[in-house]
PDB file of N, CA and C in Angstrom:
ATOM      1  N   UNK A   1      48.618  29.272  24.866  1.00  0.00           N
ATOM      2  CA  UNK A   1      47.699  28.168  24.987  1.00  0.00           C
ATOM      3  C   UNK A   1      48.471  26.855  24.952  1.00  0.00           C
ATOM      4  N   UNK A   2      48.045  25.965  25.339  1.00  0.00           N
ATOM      5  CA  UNK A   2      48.565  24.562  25.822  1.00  0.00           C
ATOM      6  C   UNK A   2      47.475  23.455  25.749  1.00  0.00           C
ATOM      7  N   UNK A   3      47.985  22.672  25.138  1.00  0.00           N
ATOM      8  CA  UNK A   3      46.759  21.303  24.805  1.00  0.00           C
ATOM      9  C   UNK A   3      46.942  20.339  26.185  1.00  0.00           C
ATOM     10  N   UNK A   4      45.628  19.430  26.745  1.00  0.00           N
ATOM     11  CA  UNK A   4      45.304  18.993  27.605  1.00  0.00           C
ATOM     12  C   UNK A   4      44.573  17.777  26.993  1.00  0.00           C
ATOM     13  N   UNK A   5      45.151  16.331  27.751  1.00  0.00           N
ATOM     14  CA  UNK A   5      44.176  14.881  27.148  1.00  0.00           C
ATOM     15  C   UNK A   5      43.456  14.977  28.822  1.00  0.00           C
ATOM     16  N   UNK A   6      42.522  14.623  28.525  1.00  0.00           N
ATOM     17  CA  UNK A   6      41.272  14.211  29.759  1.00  0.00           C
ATOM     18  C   UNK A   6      40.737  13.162  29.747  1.00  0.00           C
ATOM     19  N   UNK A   7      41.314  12.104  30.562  1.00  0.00           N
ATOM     20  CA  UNK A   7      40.593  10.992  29.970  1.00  0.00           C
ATOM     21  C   UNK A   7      38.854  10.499  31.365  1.00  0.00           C
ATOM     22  N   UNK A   8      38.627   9.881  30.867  1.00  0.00           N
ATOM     23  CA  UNK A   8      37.243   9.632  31.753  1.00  0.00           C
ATOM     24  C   UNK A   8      37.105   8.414  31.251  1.00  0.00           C
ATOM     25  N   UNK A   9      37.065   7.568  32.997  1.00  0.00           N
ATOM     26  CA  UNK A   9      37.056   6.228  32.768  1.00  0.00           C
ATOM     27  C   UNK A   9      35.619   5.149  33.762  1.00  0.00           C
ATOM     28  N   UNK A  10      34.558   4.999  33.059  1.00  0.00           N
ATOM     29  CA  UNK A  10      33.576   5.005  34.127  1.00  0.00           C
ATOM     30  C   UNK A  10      33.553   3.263  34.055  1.00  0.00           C
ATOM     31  N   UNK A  11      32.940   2.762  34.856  1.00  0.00           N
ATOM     32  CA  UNK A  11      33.041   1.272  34.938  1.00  0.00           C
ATOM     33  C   UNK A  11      33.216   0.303  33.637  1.00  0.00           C
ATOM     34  N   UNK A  12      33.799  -0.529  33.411  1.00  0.00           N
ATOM     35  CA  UNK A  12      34.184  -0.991  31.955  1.00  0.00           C
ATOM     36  C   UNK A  12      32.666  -1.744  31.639  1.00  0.00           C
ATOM     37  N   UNK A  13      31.725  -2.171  32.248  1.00  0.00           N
ATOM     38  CA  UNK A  13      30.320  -2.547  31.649  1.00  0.00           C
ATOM     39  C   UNK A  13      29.337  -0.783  31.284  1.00  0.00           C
ATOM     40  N   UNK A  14      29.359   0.276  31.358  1.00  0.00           N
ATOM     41  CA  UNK A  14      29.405   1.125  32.070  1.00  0.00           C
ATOM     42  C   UNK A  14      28.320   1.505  30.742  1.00  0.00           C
ATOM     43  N   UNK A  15      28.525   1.307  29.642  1.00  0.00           N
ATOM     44  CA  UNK A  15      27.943   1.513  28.324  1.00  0.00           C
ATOM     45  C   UNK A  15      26.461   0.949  28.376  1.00  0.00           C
ATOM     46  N   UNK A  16      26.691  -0.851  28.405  1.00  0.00           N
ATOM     47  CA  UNK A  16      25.677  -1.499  28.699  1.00  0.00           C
ATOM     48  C   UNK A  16      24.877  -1.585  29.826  1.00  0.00           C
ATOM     49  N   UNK A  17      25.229  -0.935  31.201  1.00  0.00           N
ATOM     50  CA  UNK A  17      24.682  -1.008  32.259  1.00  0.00           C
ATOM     51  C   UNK A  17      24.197   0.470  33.125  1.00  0.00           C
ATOM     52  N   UNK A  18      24.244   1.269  32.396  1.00  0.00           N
ATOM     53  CA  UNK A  18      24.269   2.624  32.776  1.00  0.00           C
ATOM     54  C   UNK A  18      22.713   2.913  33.153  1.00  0.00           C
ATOM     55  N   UNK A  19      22.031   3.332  34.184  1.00  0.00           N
ATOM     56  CA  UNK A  19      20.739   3.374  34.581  1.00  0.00           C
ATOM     57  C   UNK A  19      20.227   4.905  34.216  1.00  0.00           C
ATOM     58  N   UNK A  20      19.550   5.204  34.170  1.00  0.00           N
ATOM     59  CA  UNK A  20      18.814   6.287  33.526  1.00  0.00           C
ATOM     60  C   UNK A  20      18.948   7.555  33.705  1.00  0.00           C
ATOM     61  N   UNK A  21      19.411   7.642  35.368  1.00  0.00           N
ATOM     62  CA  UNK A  21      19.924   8.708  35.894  1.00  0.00           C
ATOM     63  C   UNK A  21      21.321   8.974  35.659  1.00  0.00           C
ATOM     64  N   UNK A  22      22.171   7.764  34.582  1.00  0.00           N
ATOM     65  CA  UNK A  22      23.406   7.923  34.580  1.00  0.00           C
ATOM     66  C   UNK A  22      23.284   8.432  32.717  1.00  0.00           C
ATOM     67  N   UNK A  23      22.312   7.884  32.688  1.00  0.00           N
ATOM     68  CA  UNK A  23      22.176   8.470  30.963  1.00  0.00           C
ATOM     69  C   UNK A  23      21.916   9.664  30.578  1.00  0.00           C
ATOM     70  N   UNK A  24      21.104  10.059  31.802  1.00  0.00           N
ATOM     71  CA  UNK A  24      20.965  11.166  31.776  1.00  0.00           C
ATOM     72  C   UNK A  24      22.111  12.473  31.973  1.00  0.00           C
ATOM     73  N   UNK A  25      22.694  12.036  32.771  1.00  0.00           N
ATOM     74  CA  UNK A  25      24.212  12.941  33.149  1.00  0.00           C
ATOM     75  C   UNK A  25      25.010  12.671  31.955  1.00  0.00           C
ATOM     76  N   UNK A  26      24.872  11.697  30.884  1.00  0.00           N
ATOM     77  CA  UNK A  26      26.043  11.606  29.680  1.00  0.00           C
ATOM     78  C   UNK A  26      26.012  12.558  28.689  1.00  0.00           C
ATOM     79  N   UNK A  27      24.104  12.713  28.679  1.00  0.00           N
ATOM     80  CA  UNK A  27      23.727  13.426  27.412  1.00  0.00           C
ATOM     81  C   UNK A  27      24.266  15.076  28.061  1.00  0.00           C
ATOM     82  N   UNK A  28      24.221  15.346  29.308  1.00  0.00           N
ATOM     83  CA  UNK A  28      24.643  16.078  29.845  1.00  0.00           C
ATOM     84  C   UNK A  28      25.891  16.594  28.924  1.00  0.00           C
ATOM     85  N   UNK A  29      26.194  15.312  29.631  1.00  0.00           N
ATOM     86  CA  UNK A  29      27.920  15.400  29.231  1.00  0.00           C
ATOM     87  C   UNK A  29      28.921  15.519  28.073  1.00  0.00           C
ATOM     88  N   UNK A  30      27.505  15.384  26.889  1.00  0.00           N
ATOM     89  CA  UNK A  30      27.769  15.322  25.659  1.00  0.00           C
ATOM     90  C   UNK A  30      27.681  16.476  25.318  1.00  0.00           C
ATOM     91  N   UNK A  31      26.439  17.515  25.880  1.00  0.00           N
ATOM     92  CA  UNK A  31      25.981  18.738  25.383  1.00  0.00           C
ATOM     93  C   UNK A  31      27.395  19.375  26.094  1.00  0.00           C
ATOM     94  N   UNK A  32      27.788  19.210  27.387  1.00  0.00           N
ATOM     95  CA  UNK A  32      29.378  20.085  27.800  1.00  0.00           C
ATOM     96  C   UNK A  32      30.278  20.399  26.768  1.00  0.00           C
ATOM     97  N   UNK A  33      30.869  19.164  26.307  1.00  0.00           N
ATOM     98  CA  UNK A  33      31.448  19.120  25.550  1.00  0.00           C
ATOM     99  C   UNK A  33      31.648  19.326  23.799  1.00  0.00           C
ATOM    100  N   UNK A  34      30.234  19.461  23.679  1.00  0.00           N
ATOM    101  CA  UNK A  34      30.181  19.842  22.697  1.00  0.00           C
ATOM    102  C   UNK A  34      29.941  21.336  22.316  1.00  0.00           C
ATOM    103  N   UNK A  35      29.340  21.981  23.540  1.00  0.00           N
ATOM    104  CA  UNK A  35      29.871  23.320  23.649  1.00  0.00           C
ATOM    105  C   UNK A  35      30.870  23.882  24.034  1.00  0.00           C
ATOM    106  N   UNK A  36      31.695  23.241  24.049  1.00  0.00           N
ATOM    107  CA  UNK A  36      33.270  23.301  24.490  1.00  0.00           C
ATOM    108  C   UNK A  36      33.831  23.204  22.744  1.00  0.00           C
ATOM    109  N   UNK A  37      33.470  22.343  21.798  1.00  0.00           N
ATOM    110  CA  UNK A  37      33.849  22.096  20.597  1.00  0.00           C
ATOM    111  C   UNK A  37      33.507  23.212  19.991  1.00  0.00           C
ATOM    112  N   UNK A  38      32.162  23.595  20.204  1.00  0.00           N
ATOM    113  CA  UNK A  38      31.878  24.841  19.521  1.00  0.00           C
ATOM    114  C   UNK A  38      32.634  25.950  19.672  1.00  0.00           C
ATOM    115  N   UNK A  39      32.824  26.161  20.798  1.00  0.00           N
ATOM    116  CA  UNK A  39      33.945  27.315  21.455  1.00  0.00           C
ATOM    117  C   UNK A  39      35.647  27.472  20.646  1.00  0.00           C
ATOM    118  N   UNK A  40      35.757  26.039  20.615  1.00  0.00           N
ATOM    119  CA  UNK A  40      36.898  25.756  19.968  1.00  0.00           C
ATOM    120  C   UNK A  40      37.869  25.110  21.054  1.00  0.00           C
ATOM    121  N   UNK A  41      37.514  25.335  22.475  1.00  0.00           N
ATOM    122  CA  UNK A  41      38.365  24.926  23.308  1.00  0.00           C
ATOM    123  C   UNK A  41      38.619  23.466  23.279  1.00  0.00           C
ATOM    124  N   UNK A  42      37.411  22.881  23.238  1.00  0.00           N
ATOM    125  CA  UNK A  42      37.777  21.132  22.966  1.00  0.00           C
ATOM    126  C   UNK A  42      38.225  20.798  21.564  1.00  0.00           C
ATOM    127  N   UNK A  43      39.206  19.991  21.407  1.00  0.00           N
ATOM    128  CA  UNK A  43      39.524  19.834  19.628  1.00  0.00           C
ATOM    129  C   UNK A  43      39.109  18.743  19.297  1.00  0.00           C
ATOM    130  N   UNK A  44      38.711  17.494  20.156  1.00  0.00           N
ATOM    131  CA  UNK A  44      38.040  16.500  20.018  1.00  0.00           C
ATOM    132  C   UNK A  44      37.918  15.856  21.487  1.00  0.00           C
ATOM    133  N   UNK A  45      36.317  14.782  21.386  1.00  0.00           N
ATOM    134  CA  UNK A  45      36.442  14.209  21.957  1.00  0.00           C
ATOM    135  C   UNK A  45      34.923  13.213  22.165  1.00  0.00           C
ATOM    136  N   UNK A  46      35.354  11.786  22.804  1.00  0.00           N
ATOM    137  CA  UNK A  46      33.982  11.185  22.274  1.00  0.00           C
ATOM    138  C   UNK A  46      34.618  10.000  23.189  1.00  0.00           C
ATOM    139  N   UNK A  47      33.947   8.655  22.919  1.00  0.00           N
ATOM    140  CA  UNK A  47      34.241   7.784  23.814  1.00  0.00           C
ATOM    141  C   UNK A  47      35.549   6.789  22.492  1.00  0.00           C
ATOM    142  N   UNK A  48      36.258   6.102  23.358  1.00  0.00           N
ATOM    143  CA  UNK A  48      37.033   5.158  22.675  1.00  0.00           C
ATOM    144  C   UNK A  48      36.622   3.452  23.200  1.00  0.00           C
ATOM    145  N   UNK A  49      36.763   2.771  22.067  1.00  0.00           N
ATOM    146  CA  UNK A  49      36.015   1.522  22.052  1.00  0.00           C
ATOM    147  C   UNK A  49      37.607   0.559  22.433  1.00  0.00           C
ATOM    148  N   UNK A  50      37.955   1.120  23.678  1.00  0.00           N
ATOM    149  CA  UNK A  50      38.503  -0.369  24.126  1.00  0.00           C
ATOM    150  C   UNK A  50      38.009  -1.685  24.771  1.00  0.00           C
ATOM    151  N   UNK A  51      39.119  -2.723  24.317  1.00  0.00           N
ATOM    152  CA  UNK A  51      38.472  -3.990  24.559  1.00  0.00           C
ATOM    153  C   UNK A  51      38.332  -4.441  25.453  1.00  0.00           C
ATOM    154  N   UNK A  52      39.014  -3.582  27.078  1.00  0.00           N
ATOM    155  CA  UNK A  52      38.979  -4.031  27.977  1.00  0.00           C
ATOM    156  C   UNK A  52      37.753  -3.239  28.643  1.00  0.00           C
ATOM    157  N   UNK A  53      37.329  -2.483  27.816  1.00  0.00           N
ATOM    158  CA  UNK A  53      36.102  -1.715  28.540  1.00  0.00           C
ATOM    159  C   UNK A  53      36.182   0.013  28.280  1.00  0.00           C
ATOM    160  N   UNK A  54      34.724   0.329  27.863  1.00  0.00           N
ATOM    161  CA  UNK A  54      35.052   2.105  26.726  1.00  0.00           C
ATOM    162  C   UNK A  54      35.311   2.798  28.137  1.00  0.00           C
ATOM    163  N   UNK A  55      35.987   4.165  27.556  1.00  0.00           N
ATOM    164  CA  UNK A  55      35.955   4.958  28.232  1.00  0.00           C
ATOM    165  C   UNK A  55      36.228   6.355  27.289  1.00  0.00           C
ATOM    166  N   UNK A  56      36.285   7.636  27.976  1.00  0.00           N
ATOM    167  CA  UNK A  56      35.964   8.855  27.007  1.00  0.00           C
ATOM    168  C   UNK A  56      37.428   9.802  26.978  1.00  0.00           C
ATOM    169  N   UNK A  57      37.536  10.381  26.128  1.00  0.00           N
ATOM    170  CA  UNK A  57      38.599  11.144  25.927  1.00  0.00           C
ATOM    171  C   UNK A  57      38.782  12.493  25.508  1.00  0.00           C
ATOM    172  N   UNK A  58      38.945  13.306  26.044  1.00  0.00           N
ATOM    173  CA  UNK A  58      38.950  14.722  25.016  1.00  0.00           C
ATOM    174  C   UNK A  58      40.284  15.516  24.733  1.00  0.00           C
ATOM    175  N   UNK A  59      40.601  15.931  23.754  1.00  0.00           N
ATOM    176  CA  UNK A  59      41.934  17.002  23.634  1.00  0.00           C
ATOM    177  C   UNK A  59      41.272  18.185  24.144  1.00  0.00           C
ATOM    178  N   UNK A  60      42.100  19.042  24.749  1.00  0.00           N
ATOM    179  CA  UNK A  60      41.064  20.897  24.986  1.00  0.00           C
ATOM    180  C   UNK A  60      42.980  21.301  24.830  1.00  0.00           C
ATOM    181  N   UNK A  61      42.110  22.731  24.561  1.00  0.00           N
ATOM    182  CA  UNK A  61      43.168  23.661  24.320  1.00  0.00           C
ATOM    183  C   UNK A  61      42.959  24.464  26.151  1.00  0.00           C
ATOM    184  N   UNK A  62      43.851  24.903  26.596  1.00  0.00           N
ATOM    185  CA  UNK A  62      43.183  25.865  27.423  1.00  0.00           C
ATOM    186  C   UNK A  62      44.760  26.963  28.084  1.00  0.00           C
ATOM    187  N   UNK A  63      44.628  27.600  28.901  1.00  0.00           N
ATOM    188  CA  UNK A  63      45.816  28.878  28.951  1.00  0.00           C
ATOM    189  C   UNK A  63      46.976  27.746  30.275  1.00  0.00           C
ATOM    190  N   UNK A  64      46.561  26.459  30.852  1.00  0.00           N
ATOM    191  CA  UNK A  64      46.998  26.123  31.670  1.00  0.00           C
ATOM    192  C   UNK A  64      46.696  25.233  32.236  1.00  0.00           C
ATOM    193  N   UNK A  65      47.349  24.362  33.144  1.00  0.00           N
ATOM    194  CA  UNK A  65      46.849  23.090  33.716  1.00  0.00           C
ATOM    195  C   UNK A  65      45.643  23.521  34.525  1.00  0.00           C
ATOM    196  N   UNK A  66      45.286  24.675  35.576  1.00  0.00           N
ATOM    197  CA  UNK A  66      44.638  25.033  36.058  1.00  0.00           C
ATOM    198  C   UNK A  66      43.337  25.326  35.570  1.00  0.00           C
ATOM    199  N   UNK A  67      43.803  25.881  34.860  1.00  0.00           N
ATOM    200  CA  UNK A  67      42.299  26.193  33.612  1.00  0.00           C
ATOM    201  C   UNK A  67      41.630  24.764  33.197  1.00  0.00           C
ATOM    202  N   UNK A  68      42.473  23.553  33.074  1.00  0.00           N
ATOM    203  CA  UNK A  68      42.203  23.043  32.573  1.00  0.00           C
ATOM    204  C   UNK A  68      41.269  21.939  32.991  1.00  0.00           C
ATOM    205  N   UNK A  69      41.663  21.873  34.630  1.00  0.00           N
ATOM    206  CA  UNK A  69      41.453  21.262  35.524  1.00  0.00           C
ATOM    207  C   UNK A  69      40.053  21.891  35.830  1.00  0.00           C
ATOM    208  N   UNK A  70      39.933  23.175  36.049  1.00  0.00           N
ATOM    209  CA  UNK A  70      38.477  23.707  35.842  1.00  0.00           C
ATOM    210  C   UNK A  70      37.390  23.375  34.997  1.00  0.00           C
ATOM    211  N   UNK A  71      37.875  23.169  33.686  1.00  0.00           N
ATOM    212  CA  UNK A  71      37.139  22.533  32.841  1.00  0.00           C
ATOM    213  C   UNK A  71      36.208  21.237  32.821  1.00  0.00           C
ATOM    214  N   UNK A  72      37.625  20.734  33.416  1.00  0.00           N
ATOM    215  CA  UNK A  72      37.074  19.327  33.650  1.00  0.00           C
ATOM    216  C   UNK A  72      36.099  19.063  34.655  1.00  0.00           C
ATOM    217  N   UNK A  73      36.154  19.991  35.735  1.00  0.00           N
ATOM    218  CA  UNK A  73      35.608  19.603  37.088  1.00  0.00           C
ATOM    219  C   UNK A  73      34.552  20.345  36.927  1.00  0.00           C
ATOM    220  N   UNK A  74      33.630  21.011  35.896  1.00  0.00           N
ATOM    221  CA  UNK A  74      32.502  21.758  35.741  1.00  0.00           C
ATOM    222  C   UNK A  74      32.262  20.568  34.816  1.00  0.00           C
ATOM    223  N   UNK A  75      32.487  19.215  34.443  1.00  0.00           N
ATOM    224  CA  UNK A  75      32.023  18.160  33.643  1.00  0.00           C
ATOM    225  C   UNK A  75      30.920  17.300  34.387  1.00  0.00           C
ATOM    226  N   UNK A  76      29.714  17.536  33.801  1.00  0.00           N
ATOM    227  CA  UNK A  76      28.424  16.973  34.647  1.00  0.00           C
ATOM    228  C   UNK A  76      28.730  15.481  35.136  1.00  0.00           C
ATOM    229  N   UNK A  77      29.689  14.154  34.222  1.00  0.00           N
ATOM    230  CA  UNK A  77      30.341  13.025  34.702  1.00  0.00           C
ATOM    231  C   UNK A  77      31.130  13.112  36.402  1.00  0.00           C
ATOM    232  N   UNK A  78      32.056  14.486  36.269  1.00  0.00           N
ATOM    233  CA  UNK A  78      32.870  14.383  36.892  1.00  0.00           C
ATOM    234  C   UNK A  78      32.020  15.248  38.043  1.00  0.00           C
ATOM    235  N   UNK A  79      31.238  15.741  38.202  1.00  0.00           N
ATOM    236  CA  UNK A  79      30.393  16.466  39.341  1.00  0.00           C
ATOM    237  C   UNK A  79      29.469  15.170  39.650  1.00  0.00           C
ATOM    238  N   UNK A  80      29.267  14.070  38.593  1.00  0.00           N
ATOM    239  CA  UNK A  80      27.935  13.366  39.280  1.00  0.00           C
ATOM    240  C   UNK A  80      28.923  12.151  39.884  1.00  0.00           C
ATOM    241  N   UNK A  81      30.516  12.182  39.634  1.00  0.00           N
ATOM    242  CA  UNK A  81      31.687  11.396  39.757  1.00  0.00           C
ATOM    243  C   UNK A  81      31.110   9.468  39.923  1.00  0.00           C
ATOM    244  N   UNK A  82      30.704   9.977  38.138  1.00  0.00           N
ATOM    245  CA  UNK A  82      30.610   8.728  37.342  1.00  0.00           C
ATOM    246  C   UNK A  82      31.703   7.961  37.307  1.00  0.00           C
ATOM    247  N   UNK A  83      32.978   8.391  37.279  1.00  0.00           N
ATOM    248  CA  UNK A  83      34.219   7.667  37.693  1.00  0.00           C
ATOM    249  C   UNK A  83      35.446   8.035  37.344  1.00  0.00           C
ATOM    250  N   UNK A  84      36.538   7.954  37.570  1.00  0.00           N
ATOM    251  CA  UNK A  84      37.862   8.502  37.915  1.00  0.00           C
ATOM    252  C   UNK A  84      38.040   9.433  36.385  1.00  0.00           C
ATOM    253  N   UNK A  85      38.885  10.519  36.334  1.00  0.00           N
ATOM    254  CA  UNK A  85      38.978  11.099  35.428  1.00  0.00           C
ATOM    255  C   UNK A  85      41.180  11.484  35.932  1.00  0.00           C
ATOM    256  N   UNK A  86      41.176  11.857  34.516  1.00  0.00           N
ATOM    257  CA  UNK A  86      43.006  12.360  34.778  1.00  0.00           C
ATOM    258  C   UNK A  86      43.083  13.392  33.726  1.00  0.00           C
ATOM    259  N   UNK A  87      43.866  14.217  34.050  1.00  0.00           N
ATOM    260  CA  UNK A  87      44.155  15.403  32.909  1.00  0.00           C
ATOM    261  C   UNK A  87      45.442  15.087  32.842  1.00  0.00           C
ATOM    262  N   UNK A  88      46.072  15.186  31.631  1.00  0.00           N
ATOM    263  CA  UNK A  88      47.266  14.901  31.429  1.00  0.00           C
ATOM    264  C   UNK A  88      47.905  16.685  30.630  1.00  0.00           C
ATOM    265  N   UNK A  89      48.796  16.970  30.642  1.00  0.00           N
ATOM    266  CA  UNK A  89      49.771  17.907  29.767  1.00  0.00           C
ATOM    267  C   UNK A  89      49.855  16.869  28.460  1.00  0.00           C
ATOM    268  N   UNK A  90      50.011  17.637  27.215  1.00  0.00           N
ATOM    269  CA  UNK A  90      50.801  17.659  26.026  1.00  0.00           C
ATOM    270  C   UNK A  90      51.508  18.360  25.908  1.00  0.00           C
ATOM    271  N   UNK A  91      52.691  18.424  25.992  1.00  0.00           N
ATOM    272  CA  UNK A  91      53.689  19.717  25.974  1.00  0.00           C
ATOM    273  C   UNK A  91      54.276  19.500  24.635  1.00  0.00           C
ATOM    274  N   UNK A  92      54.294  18.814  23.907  1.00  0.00           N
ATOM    275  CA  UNK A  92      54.478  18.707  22.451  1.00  0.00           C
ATOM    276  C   UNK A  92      53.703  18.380  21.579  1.00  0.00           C
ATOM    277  N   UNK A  93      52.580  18.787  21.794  1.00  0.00           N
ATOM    278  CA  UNK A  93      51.413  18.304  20.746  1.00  0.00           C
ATOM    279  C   UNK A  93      51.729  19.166  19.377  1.00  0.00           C
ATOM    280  N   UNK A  94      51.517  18.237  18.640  1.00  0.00           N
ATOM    281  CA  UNK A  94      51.579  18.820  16.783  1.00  0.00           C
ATOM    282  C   UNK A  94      49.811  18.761  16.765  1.00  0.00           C
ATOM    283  N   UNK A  95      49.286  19.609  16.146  1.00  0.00           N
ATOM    284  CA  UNK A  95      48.335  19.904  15.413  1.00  0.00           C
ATOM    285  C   UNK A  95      48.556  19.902  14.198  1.00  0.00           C
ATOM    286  N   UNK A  96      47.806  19.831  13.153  1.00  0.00           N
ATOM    287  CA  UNK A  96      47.135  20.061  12.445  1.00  0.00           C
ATOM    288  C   UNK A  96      47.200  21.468  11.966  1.00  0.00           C
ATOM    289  N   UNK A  97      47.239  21.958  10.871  1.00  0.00           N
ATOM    290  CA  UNK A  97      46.884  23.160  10.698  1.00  0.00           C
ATOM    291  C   UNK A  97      45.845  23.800  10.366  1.00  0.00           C
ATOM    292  N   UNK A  98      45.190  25.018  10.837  1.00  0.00           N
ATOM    293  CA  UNK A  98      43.577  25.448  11.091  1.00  0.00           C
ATOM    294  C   UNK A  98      44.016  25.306   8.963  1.00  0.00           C
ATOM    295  N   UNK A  99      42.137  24.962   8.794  1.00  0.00           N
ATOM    296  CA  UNK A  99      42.069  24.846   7.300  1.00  0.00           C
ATOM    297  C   UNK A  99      40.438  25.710   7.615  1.00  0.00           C
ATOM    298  N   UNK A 100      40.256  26.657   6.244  1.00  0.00           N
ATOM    299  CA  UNK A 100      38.905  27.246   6.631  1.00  0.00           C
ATOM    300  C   UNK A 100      37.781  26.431   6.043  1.00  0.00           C
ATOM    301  N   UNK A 101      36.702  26.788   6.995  1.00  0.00           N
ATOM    302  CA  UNK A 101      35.779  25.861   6.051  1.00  0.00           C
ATOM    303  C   UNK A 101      35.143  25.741   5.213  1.00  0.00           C
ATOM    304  N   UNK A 102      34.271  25.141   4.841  1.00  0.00           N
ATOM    305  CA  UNK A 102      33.385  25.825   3.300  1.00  0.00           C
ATOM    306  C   UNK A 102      32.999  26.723   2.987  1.00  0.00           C
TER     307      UNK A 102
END
């Protein structure tokens, strides 16, 4: 397995101006990913509050760039191509070590 950053970058007003049919594809996009968290494949991910304008980010674990790229492109954002997305490699990502839970 191999960690993957995904970033998703939709218009920098994109928060405040998003029309209904685009809100609708987020919550979408929220439920993806968060069944992706559940799975374990996503290790995080949510929007980041930059100042030049938010955009979203996720870590995923997955067997390959390919895989990974699949992932992404079954992303209701990136099918309704709310706006540019990039998968990047981590080829040295440190984790964390699994801790069990309560």
């Amino acid at each position: 397995m191999s960690y993957f950053l995904y970033k998703f970058v939709p218009r920098p007003d994109f928060r405040t101006t998003m029309t209904e049919t685009e809100a609708a594809t987020m919550r979408e996009h929220v439920s993806y990913w968060r069944a992706l968290a559940d799975q374990g494949t996503a290790i995080a991910f949510g929007p980041v509050a930059d100042p030049a304008g938010d955009w979203g980010v996720a870590i995923l674990e997955a067997d390959g760039l390919q895989d990974a790229r699949a992932l992404v492109a079954a992303d209701p954002v990136v099918i309704a191509e709310l706006g540019p997305v990039d998968v990047y490699p981590m080829h040295d990502a440190i984790t964390r070590r699994w801790r069990p839970g309560p």
